[in-house]
PDB file of N, CA and C in Angstrom:
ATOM      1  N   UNK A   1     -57.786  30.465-133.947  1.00  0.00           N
ATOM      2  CA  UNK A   1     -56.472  30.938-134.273  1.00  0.00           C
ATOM      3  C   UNK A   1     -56.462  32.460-134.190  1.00  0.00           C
ATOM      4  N   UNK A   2     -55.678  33.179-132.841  1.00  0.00           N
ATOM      5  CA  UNK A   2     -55.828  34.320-133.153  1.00  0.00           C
ATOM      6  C   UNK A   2     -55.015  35.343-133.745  1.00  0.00           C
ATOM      7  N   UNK A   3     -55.073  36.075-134.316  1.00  0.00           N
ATOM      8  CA  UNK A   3     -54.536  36.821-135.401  1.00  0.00           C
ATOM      9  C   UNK A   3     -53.773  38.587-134.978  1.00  0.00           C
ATOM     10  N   UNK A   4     -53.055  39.076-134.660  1.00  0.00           N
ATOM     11  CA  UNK A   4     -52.472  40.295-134.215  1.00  0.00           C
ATOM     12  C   UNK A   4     -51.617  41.332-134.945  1.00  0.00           C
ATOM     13  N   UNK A   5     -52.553  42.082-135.364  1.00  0.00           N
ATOM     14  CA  UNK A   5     -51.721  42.966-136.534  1.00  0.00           C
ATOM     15  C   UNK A   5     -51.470  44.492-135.714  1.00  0.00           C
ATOM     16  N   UNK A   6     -49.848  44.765-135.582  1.00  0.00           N
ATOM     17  CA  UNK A   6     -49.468  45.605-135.386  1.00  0.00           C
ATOM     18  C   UNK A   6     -48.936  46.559-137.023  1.00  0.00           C
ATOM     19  N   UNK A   7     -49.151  47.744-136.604  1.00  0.00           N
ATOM     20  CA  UNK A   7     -49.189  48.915-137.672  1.00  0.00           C
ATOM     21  C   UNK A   7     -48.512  50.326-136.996  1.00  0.00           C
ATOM     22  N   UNK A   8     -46.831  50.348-137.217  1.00  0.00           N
ATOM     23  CA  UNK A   8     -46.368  50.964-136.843  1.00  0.00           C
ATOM     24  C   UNK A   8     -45.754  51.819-137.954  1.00  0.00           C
ATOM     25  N   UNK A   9     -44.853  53.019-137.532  1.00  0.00           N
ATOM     26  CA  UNK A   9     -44.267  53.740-138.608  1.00  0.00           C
ATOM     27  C   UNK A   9     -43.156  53.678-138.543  1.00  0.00           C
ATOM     28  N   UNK A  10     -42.483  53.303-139.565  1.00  0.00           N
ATOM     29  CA  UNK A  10     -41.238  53.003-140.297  1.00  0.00           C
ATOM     30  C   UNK A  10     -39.964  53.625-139.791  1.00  0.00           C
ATOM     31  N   UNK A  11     -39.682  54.020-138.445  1.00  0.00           N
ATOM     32  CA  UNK A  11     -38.447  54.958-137.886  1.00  0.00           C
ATOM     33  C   UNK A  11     -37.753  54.050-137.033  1.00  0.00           C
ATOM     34  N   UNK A  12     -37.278  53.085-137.224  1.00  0.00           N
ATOM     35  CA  UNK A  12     -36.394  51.800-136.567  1.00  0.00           C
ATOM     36  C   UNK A  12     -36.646  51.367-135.677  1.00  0.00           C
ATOM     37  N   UNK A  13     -37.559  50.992-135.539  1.00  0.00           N
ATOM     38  CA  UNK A  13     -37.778  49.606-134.622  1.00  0.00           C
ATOM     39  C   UNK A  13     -37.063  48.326-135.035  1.00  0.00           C
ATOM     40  N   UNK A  14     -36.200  48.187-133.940  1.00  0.00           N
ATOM     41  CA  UNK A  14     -35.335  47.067-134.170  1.00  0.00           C
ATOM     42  C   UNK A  14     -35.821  45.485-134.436  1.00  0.00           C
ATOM     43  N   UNK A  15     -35.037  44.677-134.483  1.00  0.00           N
ATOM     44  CA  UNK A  15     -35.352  42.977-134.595  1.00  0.00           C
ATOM     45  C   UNK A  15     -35.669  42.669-133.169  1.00  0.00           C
ATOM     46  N   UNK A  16     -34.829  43.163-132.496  1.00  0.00           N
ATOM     47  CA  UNK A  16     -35.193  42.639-130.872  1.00  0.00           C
ATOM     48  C   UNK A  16     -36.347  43.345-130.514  1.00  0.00           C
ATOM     49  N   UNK A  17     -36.907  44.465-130.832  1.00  0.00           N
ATOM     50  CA  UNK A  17     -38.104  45.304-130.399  1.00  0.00           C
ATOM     51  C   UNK A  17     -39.214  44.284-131.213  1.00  0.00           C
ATOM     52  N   UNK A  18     -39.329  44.367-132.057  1.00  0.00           N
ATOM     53  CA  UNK A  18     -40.136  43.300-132.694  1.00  0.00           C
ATOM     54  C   UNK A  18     -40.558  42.297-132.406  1.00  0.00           C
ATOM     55  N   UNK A  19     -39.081  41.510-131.983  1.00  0.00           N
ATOM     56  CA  UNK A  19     -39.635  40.549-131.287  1.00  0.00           C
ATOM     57  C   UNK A  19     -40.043  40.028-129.905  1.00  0.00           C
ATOM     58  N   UNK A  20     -39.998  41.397-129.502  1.00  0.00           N
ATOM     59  CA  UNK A  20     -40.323  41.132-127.953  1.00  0.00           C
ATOM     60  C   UNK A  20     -41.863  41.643-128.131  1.00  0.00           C
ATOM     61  N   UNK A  21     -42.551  42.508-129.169  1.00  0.00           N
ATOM     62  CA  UNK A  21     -43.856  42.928-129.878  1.00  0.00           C
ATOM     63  C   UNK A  21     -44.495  41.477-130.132  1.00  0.00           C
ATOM     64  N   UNK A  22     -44.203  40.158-130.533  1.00  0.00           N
ATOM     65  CA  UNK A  22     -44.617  39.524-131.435  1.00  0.00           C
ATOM     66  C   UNK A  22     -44.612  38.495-130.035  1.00  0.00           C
ATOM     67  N   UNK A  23     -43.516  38.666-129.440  1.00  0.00           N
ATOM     68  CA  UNK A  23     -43.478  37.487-127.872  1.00  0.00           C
ATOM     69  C   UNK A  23     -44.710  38.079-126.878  1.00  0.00           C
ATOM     70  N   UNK A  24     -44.823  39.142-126.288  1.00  0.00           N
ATOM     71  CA  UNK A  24     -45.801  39.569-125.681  1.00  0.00           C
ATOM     72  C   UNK A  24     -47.191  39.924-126.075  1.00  0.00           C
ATOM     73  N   UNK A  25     -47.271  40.027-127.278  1.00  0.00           N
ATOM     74  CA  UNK A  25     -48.993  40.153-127.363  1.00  0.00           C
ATOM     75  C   UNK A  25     -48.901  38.451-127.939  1.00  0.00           C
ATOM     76  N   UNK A  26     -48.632  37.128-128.146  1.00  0.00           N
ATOM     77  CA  UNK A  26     -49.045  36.379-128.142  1.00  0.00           C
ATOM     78  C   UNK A  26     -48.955  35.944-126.531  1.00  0.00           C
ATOM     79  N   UNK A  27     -48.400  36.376-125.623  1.00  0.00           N
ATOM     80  CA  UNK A  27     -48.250  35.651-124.219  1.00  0.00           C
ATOM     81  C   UNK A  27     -49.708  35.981-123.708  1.00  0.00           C
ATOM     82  N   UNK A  28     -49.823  37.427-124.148  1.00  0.00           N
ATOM     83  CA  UNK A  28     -51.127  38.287-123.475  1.00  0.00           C
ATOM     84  C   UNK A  28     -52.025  37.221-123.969  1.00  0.00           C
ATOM     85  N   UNK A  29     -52.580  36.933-125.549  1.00  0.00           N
ATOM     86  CA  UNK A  29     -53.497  36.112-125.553  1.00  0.00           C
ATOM     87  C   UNK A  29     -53.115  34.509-124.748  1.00  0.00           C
ATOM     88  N   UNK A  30     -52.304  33.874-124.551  1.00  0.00           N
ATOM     89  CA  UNK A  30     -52.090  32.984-123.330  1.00  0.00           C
ATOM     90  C   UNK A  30     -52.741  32.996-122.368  1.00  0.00           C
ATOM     91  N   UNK A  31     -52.319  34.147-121.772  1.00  0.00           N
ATOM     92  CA  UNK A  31     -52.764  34.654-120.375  1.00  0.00           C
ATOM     93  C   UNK A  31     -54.076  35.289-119.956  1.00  0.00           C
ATOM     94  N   UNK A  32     -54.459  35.902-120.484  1.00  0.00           N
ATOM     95  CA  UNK A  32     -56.218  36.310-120.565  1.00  0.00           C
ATOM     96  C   UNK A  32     -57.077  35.358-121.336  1.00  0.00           C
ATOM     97  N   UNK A  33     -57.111  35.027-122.536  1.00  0.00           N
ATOM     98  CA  UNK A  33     -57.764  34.369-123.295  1.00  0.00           C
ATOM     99  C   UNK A  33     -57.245  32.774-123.201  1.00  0.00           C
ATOM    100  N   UNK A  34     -56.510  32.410-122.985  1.00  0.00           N
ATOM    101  CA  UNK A  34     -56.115  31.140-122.612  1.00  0.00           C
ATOM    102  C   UNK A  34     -55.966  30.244-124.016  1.00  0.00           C
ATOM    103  N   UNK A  35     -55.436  31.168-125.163  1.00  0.00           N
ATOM    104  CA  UNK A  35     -54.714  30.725-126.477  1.00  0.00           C
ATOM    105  C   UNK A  35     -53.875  30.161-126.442  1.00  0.00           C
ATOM    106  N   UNK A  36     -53.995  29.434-127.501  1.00  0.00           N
ATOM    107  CA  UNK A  36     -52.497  28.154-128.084  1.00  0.00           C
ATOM    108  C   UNK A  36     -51.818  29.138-128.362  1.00  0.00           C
ATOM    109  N   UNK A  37     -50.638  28.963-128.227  1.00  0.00           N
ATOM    110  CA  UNK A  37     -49.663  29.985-128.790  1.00  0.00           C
ATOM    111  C   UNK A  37     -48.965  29.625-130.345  1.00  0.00           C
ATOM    112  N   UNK A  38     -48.793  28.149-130.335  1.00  0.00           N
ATOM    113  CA  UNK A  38     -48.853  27.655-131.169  1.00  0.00           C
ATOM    114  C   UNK A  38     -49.800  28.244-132.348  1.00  0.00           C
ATOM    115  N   UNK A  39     -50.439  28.686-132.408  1.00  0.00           N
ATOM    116  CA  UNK A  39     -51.824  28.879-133.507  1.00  0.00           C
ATOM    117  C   UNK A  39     -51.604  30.914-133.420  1.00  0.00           C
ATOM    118  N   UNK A  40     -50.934  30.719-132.604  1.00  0.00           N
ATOM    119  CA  UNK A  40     -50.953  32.193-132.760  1.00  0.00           C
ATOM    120  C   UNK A  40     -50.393  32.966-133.608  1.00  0.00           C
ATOM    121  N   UNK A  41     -50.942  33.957-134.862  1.00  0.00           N
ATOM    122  CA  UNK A  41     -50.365  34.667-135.558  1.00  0.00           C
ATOM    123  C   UNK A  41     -50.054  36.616-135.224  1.00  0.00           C
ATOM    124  N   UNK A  42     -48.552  36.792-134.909  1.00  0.00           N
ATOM    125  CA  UNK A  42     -48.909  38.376-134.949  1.00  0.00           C
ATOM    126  C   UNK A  42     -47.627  38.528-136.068  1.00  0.00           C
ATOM    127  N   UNK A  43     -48.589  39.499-136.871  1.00  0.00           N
ATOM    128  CA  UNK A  43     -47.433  40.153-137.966  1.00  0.00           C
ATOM    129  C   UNK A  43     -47.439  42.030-137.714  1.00  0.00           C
ATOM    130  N   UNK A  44     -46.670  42.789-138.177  1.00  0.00           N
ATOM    131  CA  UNK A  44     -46.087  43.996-137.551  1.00  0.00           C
ATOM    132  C   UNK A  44     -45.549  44.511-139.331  1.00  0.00           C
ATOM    133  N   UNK A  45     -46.719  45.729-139.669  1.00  0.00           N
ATOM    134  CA  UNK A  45     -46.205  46.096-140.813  1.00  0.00           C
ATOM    135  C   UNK A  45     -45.731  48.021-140.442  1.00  0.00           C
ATOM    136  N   UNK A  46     -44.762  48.074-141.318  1.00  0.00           N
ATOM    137  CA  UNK A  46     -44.107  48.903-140.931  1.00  0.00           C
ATOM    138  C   UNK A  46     -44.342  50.148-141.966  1.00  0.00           C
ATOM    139  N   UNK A  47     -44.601  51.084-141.905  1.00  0.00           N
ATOM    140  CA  UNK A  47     -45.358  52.245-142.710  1.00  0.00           C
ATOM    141  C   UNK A  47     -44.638  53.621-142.521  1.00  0.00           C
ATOM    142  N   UNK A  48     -44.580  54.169-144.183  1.00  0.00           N
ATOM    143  CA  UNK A  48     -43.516  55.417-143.969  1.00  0.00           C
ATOM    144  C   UNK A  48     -44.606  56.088-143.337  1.00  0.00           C
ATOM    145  N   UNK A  49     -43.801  57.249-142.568  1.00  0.00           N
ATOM    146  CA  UNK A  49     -44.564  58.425-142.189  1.00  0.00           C
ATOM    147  C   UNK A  49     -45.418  59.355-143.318  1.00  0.00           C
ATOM    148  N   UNK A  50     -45.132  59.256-144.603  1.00  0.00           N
ATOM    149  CA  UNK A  50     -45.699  59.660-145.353  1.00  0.00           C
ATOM    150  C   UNK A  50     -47.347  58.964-145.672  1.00  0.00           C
ATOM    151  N   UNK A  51     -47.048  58.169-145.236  1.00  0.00           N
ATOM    152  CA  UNK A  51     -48.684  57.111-145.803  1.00  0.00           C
ATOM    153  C   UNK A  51     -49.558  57.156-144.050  1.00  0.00           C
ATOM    154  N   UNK A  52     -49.003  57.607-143.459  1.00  0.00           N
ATOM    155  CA  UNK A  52     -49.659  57.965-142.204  1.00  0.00           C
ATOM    156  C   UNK A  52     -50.174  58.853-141.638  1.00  0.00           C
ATOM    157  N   UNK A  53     -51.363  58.952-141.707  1.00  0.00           N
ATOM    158  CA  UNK A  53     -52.234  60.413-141.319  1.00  0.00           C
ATOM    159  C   UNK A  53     -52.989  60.501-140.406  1.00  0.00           C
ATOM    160  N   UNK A  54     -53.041  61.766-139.602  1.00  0.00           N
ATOM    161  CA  UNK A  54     -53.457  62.271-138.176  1.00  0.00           C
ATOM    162  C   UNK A  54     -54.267  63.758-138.768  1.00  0.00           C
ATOM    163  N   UNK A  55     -55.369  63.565-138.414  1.00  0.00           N
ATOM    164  CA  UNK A  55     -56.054  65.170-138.200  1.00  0.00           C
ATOM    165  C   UNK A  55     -55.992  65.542-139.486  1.00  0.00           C
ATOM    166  N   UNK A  56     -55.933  64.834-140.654  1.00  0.00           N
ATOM    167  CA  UNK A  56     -55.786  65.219-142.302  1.00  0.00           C
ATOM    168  C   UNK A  56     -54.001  66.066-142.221  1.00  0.00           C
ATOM    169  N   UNK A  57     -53.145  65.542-141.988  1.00  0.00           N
ATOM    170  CA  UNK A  57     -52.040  65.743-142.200  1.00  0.00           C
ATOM    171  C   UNK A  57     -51.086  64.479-142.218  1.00  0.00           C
ATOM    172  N   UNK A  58     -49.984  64.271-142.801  1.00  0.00           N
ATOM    173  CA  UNK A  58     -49.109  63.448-143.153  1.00  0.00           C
ATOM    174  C   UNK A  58     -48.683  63.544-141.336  1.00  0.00           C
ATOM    175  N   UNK A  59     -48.094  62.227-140.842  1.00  0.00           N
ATOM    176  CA  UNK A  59     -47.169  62.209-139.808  1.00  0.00           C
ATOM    177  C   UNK A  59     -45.624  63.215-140.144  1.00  0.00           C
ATOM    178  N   UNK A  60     -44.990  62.923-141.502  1.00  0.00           N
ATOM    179  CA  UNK A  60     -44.534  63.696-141.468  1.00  0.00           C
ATOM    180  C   UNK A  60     -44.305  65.043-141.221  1.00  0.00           C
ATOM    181  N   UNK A  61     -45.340  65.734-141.540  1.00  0.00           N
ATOM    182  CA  UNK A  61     -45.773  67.220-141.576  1.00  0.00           C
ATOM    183  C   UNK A  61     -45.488  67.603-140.233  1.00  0.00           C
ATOM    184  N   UNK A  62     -46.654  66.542-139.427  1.00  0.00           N
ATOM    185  CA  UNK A  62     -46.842  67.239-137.953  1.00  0.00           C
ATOM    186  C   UNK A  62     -45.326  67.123-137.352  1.00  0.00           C
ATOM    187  N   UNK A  63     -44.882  66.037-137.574  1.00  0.00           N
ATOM    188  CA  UNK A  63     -43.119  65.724-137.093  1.00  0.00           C
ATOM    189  C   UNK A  63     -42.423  67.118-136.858  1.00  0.00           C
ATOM    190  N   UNK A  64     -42.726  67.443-138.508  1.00  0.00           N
ATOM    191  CA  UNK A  64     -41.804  68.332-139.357  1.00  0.00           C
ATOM    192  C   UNK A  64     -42.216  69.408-138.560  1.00  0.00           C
ATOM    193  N   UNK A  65     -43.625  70.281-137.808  1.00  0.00           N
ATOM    194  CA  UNK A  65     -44.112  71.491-137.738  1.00  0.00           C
ATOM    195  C   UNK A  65     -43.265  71.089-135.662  1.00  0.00           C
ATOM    196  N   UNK A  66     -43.531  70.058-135.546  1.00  0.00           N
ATOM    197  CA  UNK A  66     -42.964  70.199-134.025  1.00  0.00           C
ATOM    198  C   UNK A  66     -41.273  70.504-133.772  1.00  0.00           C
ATOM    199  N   UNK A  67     -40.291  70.143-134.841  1.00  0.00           N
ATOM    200  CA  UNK A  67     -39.187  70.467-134.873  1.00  0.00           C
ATOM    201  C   UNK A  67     -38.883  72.092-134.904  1.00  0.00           C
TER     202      UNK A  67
END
C-alpha cells in the first residue's frame, strides 16, 4: 500500500489543484511501479509560512525580504 505525503505552504492551493496532486502522483505509482490505485494513499498537508523554514529563516521572512 503506497503512501504519498505532500507538504505544501498554506497560500491557496485550490480543490481542483489538489486534486489533480492526489490524481497524478497516484497514476505515477500505476505507471512506474505498477500499484493498485485502489490501495493507494496520498494526503497533502498544508503549512503556514510561518512554521516553514529555509536557511534558518521563516518562509515568511524571506517572502517578506524579496518584496
Amino acid at each position: 500500500m503506497p503512501y504519498v505525503n505532500f507538504r505544501i505552504t498554506k497560500e491557496g492551493a485550490t480543490k481542483e489543484q489538489k486534486a489533480a496532486l492526489i490524481k497524478g502522483a497516484t497514476q505515477l505509482l500505476v505507471d512506474v511501479l505498477g500499484k493498485n490505485p485502489a490501495t493507494t494513499v496520498v494526503t497533502i498537508d498544508e503549512l503556514d509560512t510561518d512554521n516553514w523554514g529555509i536557511g534558518g529563516e521563516t518562509v515568511t521572512v524571506i517572502r517578506q525580504a524579496k518584496s
